[in-house]
C-alpha atoms as a PDB file:
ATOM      1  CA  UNK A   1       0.000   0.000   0.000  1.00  0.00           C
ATOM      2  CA  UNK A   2       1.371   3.684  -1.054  1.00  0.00           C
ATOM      3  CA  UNK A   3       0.894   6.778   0.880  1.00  0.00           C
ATOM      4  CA  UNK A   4      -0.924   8.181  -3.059  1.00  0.00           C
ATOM      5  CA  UNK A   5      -3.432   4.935  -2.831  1.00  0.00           C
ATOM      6  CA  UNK A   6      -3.942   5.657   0.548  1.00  0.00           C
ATOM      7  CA  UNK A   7      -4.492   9.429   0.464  1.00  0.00           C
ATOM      8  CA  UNK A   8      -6.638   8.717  -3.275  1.00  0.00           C
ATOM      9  CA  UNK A   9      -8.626   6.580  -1.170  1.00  0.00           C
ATOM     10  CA  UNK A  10      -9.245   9.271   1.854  1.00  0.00           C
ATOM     11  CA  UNK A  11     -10.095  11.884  -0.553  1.00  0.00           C
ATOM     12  CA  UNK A  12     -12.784   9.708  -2.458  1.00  0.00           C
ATOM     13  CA  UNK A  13     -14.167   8.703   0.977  1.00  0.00           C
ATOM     14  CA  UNK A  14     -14.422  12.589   2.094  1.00  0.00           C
ATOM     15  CA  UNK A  15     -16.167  13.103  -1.086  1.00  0.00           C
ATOM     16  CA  UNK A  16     -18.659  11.225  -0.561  1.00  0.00           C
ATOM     17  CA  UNK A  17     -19.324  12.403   2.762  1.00  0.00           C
ATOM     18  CA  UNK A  18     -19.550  15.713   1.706  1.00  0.00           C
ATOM     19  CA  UNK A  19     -22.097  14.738  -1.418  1.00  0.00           C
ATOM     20  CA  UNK A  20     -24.153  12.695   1.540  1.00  0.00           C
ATOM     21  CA  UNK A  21     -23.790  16.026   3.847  1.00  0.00           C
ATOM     22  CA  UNK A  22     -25.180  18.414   1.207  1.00  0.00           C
ATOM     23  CA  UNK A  23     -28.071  16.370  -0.280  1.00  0.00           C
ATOM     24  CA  UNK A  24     -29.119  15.592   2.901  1.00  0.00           C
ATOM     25  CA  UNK A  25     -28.642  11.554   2.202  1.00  0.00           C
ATOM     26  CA  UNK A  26     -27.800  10.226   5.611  1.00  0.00           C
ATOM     27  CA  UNK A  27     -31.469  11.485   6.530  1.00  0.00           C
ATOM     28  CA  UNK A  28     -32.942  10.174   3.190  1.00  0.00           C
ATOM     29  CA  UNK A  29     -31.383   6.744   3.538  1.00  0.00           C
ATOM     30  CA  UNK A  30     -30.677   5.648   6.950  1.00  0.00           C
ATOM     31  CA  UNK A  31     -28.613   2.723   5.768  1.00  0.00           C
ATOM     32  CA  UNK A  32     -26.112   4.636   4.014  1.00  0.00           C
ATOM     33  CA  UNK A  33     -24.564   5.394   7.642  1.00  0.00           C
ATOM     34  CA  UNK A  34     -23.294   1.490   7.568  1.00  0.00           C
ATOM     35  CA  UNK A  35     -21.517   1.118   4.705  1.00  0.00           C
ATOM     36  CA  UNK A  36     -19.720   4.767   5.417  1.00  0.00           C
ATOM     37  CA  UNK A  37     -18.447   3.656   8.106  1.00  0.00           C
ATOM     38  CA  UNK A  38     -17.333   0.465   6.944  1.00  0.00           C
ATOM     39  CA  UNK A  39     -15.386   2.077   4.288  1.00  0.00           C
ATOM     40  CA  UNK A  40     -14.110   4.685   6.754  1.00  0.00           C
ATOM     41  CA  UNK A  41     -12.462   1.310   8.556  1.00  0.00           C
ATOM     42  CA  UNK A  42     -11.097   0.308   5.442  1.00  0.00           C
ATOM     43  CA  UNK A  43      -9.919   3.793   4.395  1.00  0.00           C
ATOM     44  CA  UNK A  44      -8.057   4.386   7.789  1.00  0.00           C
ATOM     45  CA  UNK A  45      -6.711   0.702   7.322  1.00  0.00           C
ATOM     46  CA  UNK A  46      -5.364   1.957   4.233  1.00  0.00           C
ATOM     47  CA  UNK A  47      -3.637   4.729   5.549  1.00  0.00           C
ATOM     48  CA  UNK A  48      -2.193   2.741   8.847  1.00  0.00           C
ATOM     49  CA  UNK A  49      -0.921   0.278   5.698  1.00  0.00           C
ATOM     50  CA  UNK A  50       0.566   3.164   4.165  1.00  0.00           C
ATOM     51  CA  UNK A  51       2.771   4.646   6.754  1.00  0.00           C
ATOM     52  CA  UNK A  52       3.672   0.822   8.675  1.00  0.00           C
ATOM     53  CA  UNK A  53       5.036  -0.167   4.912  1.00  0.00           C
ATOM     54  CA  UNK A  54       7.048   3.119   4.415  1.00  0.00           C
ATOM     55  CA  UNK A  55       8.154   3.193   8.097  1.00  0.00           C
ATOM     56  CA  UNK A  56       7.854   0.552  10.293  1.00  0.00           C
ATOM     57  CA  UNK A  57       7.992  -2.133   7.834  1.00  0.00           C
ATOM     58  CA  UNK A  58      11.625  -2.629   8.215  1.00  0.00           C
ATOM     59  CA  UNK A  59      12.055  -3.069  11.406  1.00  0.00           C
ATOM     60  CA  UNK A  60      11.679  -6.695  12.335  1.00  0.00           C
ATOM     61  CA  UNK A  61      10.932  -8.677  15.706  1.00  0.00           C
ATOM     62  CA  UNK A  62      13.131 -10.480  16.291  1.00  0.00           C
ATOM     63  CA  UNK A  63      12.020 -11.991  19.156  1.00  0.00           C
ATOM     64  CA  UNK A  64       8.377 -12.279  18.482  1.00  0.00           C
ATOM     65  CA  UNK A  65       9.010 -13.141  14.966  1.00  0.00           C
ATOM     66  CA  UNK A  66       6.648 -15.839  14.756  1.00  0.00           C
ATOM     67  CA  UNK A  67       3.437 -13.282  15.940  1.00  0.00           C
ATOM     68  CA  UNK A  68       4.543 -10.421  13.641  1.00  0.00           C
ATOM     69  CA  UNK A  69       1.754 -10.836  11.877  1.00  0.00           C
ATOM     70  CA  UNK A  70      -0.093 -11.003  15.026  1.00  0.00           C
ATOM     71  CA  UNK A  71       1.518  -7.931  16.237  1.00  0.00           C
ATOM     72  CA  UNK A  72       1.117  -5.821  13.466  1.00  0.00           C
ATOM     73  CA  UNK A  73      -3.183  -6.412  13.196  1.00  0.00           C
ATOM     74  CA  UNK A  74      -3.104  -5.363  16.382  1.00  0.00           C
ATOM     75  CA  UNK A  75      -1.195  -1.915  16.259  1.00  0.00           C
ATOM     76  CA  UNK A  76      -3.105  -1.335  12.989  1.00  0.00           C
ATOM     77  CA  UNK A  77      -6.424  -2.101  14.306  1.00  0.00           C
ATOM     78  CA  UNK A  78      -5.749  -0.267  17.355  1.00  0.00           C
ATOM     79  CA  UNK A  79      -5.278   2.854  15.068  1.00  0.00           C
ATOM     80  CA  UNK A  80      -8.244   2.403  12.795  1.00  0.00           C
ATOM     81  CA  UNK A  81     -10.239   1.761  16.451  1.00  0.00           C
ATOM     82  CA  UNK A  82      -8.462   4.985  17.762  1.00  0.00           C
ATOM     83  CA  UNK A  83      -9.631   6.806  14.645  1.00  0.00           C
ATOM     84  CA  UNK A  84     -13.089   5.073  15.002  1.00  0.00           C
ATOM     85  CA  UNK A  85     -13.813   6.688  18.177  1.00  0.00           C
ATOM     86  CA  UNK A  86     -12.367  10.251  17.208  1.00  0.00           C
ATOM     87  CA  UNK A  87     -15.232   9.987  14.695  1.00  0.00           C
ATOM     88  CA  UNK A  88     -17.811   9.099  17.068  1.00  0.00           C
ATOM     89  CA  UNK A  89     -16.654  11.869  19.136  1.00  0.00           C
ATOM     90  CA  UNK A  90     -16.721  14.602  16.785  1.00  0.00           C
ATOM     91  CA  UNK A  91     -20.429  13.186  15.533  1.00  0.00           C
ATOM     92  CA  UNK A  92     -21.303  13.581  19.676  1.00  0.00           C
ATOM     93  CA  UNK A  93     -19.727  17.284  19.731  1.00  0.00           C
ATOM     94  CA  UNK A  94     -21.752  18.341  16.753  1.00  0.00           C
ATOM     95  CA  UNK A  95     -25.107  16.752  17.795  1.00  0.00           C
ATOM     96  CA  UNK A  96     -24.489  19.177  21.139  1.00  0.00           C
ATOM     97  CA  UNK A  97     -23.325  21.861  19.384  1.00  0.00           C
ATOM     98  CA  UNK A  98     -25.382  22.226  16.265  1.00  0.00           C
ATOM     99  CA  UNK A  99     -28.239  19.670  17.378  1.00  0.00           C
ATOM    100  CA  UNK A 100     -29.355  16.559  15.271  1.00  0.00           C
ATOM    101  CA  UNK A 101     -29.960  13.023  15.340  1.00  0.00           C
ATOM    102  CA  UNK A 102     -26.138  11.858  14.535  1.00  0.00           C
ATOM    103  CA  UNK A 103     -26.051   9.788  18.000  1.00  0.00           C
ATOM    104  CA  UNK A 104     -29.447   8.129  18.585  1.00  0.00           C
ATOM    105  CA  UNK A 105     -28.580   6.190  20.995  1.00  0.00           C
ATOM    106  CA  UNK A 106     -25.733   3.850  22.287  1.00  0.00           C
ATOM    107  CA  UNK A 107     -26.436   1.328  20.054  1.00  0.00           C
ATOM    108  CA  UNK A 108     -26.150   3.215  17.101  1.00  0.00           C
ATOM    109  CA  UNK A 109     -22.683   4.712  18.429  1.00  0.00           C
ATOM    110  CA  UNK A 110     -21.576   0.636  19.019  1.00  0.00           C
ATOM    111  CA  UNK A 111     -22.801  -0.814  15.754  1.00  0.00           C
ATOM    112  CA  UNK A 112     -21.101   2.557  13.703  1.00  0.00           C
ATOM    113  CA  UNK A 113     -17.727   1.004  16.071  1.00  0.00           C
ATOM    114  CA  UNK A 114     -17.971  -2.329  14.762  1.00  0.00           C
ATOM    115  CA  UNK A 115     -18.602  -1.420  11.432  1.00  0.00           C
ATOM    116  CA  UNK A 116     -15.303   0.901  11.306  1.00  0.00           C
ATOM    117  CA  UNK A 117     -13.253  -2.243  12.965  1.00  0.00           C
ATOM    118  CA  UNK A 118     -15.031  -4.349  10.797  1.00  0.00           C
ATOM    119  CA  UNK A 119     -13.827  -2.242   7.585  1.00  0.00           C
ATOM    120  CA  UNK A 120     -10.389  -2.024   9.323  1.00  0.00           C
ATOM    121  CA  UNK A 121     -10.013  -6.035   9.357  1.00  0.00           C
ATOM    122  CA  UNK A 122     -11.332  -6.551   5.476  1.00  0.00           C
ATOM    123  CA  UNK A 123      -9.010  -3.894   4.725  1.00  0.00           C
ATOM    124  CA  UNK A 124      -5.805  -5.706   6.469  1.00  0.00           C
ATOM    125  CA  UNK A 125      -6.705  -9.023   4.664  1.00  0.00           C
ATOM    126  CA  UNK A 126      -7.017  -8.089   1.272  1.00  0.00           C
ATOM    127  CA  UNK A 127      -4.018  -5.332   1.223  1.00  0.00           C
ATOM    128  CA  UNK A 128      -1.288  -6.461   3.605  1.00  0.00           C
ATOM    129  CA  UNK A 129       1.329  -7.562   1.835  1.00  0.00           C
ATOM    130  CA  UNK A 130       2.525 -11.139   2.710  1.00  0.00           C
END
């Protein structure tokens, strides 16, 4: 994964956002908050690809060799879950600020979680390089 793909990727996912925020879609089609944020989990798995390949990649461990692969889902799923509840934090700021329905309830705010790890694992399968 390159740091280009990665950012491409970010950019089209933004875009869509914003064509969702302006036509009012997220109100129009309730589902369309699911896959969003299961591309958002894929998109920030992307990046965390990006920047462990250009600089982490090389270093190697040694001594935990065997669960490298082990290790690094972790620290990359950490970040997309890190990233994952920024999101949901910013959506709770701007219901108080601004008002809105963007946080329902808690089980909207746990399913949009899962969905953002769940992107975050499809993403490491199909684009880590073995």
């Amino acid at each position: 994964m390159t740091l280009k793909t990665a950012t491409i990727s970010v950019v089209a996912l933004m875009g869509i956002h914003a064509i969702a925020l302006i036509f009012n879609l997220y109100h129009q089609f309730l589902w369309l908050d699911i896959p969003m944020h299961l591309g958002g989990g894929l998109v920030v798995m992307l990046v965390a690809l990006a920047f462990w390949s250009s600089c982490v990649d090389s270093i190697t461990f040694k001594r935990y060799a065997r669960f490298s692969y082990l290790i690094e889902a972790v620290i990359l799923l950490g970040f997309v879950a890190l990233i994952g509840i920024g999101w949901e934090g910013y959506e709770f700021i701007l219901d108080q600020l601004v008002g809105g329905s963007r946080q329902p309830s808690i089980a909207d705010t746990m399913a949009d979680f899962s969905f953002d790890l769940a992107g975050g694992i499809i993403g490491f399968i199909l684009f880590r390089r073995v």
